[in-house]
C-alpha atoms as a PDB file:
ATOM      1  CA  UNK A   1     -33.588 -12.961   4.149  1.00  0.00           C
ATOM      2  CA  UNK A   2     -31.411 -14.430   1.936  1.00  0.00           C
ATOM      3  CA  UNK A   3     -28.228 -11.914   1.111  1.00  0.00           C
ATOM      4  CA  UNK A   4     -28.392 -10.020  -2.337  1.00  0.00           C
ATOM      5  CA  UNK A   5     -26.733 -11.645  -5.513  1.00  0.00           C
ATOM      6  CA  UNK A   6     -25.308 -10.184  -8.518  1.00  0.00           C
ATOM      7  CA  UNK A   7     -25.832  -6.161  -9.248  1.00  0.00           C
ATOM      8  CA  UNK A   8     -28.646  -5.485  -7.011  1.00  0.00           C
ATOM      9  CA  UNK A   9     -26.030  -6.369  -4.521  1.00  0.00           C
ATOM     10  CA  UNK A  10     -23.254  -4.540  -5.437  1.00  0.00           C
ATOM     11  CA  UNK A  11     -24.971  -1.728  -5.918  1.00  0.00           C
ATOM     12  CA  UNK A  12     -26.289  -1.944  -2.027  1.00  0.00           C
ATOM     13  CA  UNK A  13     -22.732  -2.679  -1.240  1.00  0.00           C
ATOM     14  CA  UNK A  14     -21.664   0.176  -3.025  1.00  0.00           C
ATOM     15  CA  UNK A  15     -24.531   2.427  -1.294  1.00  0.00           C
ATOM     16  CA  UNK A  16     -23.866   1.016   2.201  1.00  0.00           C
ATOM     17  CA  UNK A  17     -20.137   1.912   1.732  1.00  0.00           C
ATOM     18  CA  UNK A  18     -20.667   5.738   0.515  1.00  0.00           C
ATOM     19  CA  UNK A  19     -23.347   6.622   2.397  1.00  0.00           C
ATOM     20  CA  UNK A  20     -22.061   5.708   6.069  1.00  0.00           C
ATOM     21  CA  UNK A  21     -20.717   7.942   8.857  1.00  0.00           C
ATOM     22  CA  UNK A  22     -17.118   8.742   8.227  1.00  0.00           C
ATOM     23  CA  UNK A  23     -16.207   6.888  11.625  1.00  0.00           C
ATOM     24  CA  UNK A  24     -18.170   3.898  10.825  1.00  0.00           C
ATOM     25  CA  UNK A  25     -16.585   2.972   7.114  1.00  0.00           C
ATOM     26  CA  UNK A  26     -14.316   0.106   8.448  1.00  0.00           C
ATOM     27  CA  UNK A  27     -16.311  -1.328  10.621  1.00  0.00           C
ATOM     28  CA  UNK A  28     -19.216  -1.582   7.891  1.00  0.00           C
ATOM     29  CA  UNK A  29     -16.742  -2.715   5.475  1.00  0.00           C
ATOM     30  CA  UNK A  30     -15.102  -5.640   7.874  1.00  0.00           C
ATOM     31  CA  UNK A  31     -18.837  -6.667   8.260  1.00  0.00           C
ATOM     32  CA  UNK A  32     -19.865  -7.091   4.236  1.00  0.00           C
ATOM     33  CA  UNK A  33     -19.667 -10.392   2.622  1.00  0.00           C
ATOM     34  CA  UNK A  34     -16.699 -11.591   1.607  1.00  0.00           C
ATOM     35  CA  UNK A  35     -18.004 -11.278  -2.478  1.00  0.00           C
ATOM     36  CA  UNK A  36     -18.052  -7.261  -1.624  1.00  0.00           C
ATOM     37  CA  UNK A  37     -14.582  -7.683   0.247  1.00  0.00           C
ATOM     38  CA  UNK A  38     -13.447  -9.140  -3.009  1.00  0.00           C
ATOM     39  CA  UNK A  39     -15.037  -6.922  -5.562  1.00  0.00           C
ATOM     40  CA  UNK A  40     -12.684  -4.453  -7.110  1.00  0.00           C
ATOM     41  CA  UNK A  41     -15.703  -1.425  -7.314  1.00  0.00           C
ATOM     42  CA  UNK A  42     -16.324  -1.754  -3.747  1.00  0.00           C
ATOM     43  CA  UNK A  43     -13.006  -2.429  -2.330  1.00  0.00           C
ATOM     44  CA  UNK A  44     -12.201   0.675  -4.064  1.00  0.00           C
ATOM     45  CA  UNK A  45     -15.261   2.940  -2.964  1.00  0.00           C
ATOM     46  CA  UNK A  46     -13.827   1.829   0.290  1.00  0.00           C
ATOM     47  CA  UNK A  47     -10.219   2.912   0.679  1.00  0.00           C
ATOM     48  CA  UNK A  48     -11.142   5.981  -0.981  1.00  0.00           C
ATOM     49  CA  UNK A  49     -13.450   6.707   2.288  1.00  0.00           C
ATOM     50  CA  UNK A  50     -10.786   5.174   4.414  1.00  0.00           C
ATOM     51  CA  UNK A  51      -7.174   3.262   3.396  1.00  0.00           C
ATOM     52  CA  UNK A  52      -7.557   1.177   6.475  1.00  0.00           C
ATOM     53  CA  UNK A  53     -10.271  -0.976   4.363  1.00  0.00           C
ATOM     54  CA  UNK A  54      -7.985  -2.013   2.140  1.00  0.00           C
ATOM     55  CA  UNK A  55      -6.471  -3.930   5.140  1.00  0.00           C
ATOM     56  CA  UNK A  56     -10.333  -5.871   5.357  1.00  0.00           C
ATOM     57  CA  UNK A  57      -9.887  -7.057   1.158  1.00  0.00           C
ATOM     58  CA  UNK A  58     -10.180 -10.394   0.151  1.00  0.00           C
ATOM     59  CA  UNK A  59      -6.633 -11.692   0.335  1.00  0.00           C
ATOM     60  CA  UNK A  60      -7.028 -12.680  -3.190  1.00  0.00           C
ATOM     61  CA  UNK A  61      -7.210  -8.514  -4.203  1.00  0.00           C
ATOM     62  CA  UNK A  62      -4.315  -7.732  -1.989  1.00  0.00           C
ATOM     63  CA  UNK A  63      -1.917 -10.624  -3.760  1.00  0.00           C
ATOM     64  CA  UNK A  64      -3.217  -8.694  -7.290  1.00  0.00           C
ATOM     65  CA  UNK A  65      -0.113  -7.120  -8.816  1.00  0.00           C
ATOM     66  CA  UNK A  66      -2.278  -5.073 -10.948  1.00  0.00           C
ATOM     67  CA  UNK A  67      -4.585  -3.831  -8.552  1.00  0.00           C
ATOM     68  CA  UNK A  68      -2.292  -3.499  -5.507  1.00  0.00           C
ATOM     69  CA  UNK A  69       0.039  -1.063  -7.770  1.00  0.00           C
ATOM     70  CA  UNK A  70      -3.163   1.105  -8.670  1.00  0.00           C
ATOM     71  CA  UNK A  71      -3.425   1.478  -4.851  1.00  0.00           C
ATOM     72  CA  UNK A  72       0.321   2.161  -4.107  1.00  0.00           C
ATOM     73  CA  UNK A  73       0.175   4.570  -7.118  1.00  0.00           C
ATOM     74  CA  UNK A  74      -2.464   6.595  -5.186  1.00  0.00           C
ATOM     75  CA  UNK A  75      -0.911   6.407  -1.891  1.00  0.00           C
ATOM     76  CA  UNK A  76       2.083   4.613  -1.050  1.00  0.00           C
ATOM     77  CA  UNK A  77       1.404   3.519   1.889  1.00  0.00           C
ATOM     78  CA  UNK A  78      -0.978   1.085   1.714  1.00  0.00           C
ATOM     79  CA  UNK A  79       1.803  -1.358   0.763  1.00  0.00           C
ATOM     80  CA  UNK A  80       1.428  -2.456   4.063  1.00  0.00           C
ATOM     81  CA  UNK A  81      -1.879  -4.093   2.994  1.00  0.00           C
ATOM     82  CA  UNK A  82       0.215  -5.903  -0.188  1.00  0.00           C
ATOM     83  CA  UNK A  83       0.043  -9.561   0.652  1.00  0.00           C
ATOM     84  CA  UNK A  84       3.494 -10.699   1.918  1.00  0.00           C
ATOM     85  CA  UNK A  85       4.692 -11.532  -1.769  1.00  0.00           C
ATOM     86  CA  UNK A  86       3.798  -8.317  -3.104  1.00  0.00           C
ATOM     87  CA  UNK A  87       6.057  -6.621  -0.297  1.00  0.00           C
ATOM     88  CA  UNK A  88       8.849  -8.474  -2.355  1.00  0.00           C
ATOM     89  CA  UNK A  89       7.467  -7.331  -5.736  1.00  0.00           C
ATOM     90  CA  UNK A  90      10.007  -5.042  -7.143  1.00  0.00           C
ATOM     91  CA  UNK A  91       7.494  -3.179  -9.598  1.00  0.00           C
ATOM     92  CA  UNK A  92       4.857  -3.467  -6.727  1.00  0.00           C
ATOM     93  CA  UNK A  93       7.274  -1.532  -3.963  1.00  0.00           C
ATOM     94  CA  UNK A  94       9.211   1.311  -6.910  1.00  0.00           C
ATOM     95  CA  UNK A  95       5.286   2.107  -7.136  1.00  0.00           C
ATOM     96  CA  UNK A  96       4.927   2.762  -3.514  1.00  0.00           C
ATOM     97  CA  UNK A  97       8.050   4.166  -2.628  1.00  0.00           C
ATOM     98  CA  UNK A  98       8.212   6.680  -5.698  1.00  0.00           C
ATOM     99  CA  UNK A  99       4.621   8.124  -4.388  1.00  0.00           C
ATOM    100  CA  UNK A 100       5.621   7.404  -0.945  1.00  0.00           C
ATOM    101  CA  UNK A 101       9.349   7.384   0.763  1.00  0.00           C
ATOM    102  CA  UNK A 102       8.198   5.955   4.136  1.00  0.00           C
ATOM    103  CA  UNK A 103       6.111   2.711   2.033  1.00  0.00           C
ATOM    104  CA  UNK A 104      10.394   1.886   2.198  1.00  0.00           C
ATOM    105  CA  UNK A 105       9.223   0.093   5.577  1.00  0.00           C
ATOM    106  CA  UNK A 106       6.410  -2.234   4.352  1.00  0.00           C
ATOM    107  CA  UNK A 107       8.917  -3.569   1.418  1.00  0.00           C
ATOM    108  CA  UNK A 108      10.816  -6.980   2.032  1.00  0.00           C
ATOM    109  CA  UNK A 109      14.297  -7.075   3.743  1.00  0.00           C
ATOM    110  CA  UNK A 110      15.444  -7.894   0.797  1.00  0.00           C
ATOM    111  CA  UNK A 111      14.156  -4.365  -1.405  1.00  0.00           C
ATOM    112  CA  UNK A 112      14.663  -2.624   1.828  1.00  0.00           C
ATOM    113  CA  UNK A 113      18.650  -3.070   0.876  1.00  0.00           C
ATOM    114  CA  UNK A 114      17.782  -2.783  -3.046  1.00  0.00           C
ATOM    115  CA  UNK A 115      19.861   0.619  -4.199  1.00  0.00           C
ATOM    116  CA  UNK A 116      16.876   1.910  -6.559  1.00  0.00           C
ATOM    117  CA  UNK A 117      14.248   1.035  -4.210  1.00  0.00           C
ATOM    118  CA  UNK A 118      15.795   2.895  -1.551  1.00  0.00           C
ATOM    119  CA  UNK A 119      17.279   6.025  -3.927  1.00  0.00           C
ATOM    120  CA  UNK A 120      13.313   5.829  -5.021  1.00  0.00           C
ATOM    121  CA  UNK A 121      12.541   6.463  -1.579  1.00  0.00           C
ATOM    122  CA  UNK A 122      15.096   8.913  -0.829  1.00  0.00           C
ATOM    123  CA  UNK A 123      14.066  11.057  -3.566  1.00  0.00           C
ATOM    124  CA  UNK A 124      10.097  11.232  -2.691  1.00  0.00           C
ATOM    125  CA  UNK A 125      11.253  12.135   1.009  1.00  0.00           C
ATOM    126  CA  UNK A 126       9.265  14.926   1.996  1.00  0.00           C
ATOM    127  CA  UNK A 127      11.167  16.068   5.227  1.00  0.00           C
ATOM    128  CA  UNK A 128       9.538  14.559   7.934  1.00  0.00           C
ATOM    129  CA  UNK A 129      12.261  13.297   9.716  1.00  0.00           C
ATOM    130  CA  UNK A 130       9.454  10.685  11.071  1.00  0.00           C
ATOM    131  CA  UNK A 131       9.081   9.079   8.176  1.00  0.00           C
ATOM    132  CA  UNK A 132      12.917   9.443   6.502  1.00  0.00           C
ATOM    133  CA  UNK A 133      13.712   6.374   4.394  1.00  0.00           C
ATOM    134  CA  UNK A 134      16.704   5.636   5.971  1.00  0.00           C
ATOM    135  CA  UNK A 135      15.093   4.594   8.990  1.00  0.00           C
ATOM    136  CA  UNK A 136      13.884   1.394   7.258  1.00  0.00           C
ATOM    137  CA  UNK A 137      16.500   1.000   4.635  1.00  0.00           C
ATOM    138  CA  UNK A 138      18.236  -2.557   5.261  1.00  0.00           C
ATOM    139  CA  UNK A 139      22.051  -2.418   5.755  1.00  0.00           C
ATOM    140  CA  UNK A 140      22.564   1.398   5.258  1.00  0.00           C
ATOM    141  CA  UNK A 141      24.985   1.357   7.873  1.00  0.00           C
ATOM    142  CA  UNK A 142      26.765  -1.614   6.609  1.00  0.00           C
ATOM    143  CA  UNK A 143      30.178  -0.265   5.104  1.00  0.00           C
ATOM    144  CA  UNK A 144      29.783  -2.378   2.058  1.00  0.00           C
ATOM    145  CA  UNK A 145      26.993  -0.434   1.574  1.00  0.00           C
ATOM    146  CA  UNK A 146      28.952   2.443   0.206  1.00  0.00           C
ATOM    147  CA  UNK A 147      26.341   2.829  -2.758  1.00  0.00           C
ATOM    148  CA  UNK A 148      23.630   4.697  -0.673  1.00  0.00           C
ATOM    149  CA  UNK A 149      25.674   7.638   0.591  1.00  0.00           C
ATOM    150  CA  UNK A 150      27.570   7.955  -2.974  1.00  0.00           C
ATOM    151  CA  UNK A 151      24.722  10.027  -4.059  1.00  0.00           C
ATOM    152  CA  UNK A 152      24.846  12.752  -1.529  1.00  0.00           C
ATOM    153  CA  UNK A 153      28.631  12.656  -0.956  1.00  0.00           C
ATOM    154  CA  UNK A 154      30.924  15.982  -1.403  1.00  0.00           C
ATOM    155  CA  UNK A 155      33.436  14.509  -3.375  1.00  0.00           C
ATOM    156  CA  UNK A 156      31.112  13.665  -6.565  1.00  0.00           C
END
C-alpha cells in the first residue's frame, strides 16, 4: 500500500504521533516519512510529546532560524538540535539561553565567549549548580576576560 499523500496523511501522521504510548513517541517519530519529519505541524505535535524528536527533524527544519527560535523560546535546550550554523546564530542562541542558562553549552565557541550571550545565561541561572553557565562559558578564566566577573564584583 502505497504511503498517504497530502492531508489525509498528515492528519494520520498527526494521529499516529498523539495517540502513541508515551515511551514509544521517538521511536514512532524516527520511523515516519521523511515529508512528516519535515512538516512543521507534526514536528511540532512531536517535541511537545517528547523534545528528543526534534533531534529526528528534517535537517532542513532544524537549519530554520524562524522555527528553531520558536523551539528555543519554549525550551532552551533543544538548541542542541539547531543545525551546526544555528549554534552560531546570535539571535538563535540569546533565545535559548534567555529561557535556558545551561542551552550556554550547545552555542558555538565563539558565543560561548560572547559577553551578552553568556550575561543572558547567567541571568536565567536557576541554581543548579549542574547546569551553571559558567561551566560552558568559553575563556571565563582567561584574565582578559575581565568583562564576565565585572558584573558581580564588590567594587561596582
Amino acid at each position: 500500500m502505497a504511503p498517504p499523500h497530502g492531508r489525509a496523511g498528515k492528519d494520520l501522521w498527526l494521529h499516529q504521533v498523539q495517540t502513541a504510548l508515551p515511551g514509544d513517541v521517538d521511536a514512532l517519530f524516527q520511523r515516519l516519512p521523511e515529508a512528516a519529519r519535515a512538516d512543521v505541524e507534526v514536528v511540532k505535535a512531536a517535541v511537545l510529546r517528547s523534545a528528543r524528536c526534534l533531534g529526528y527533524a528534517s535537517l532542513e527544519l532544524r537549519a530554520d532560524a524562524g522555527f528553531m527560535i520558536g523551539m528555543v523560546a519554549q525550551s532552551g535546550i533543544r538548541l542542541q538540535f539547531a543545525s551546526e550554523t544555528l549554534r552560531g546564530n546570535r539571535d538563535v542562541v540569546l533565545k535559548a539561553v534567555k529561557q535556558h542558562g545551561a542551552a550556554l553549552q550547545y552555542a558555538s565557541e565563539l558565543l560561548r565567549g560572547d559577553r551578552e550571550v553568556v550575561l543572558a545565561a547567567l541571568a536565567a541561572y536557576k541554581g543548579d549548580p549542574h547546569t551553571h553557565p559558567f561551566r560552558w562559558a568559553a575563556g571565563f578564566c582567561d584574565p582578559t576576560r575581565t568583562w564576565l566577573l565585572r558584573p558581580w564584583s564588590r567594587s561596582r
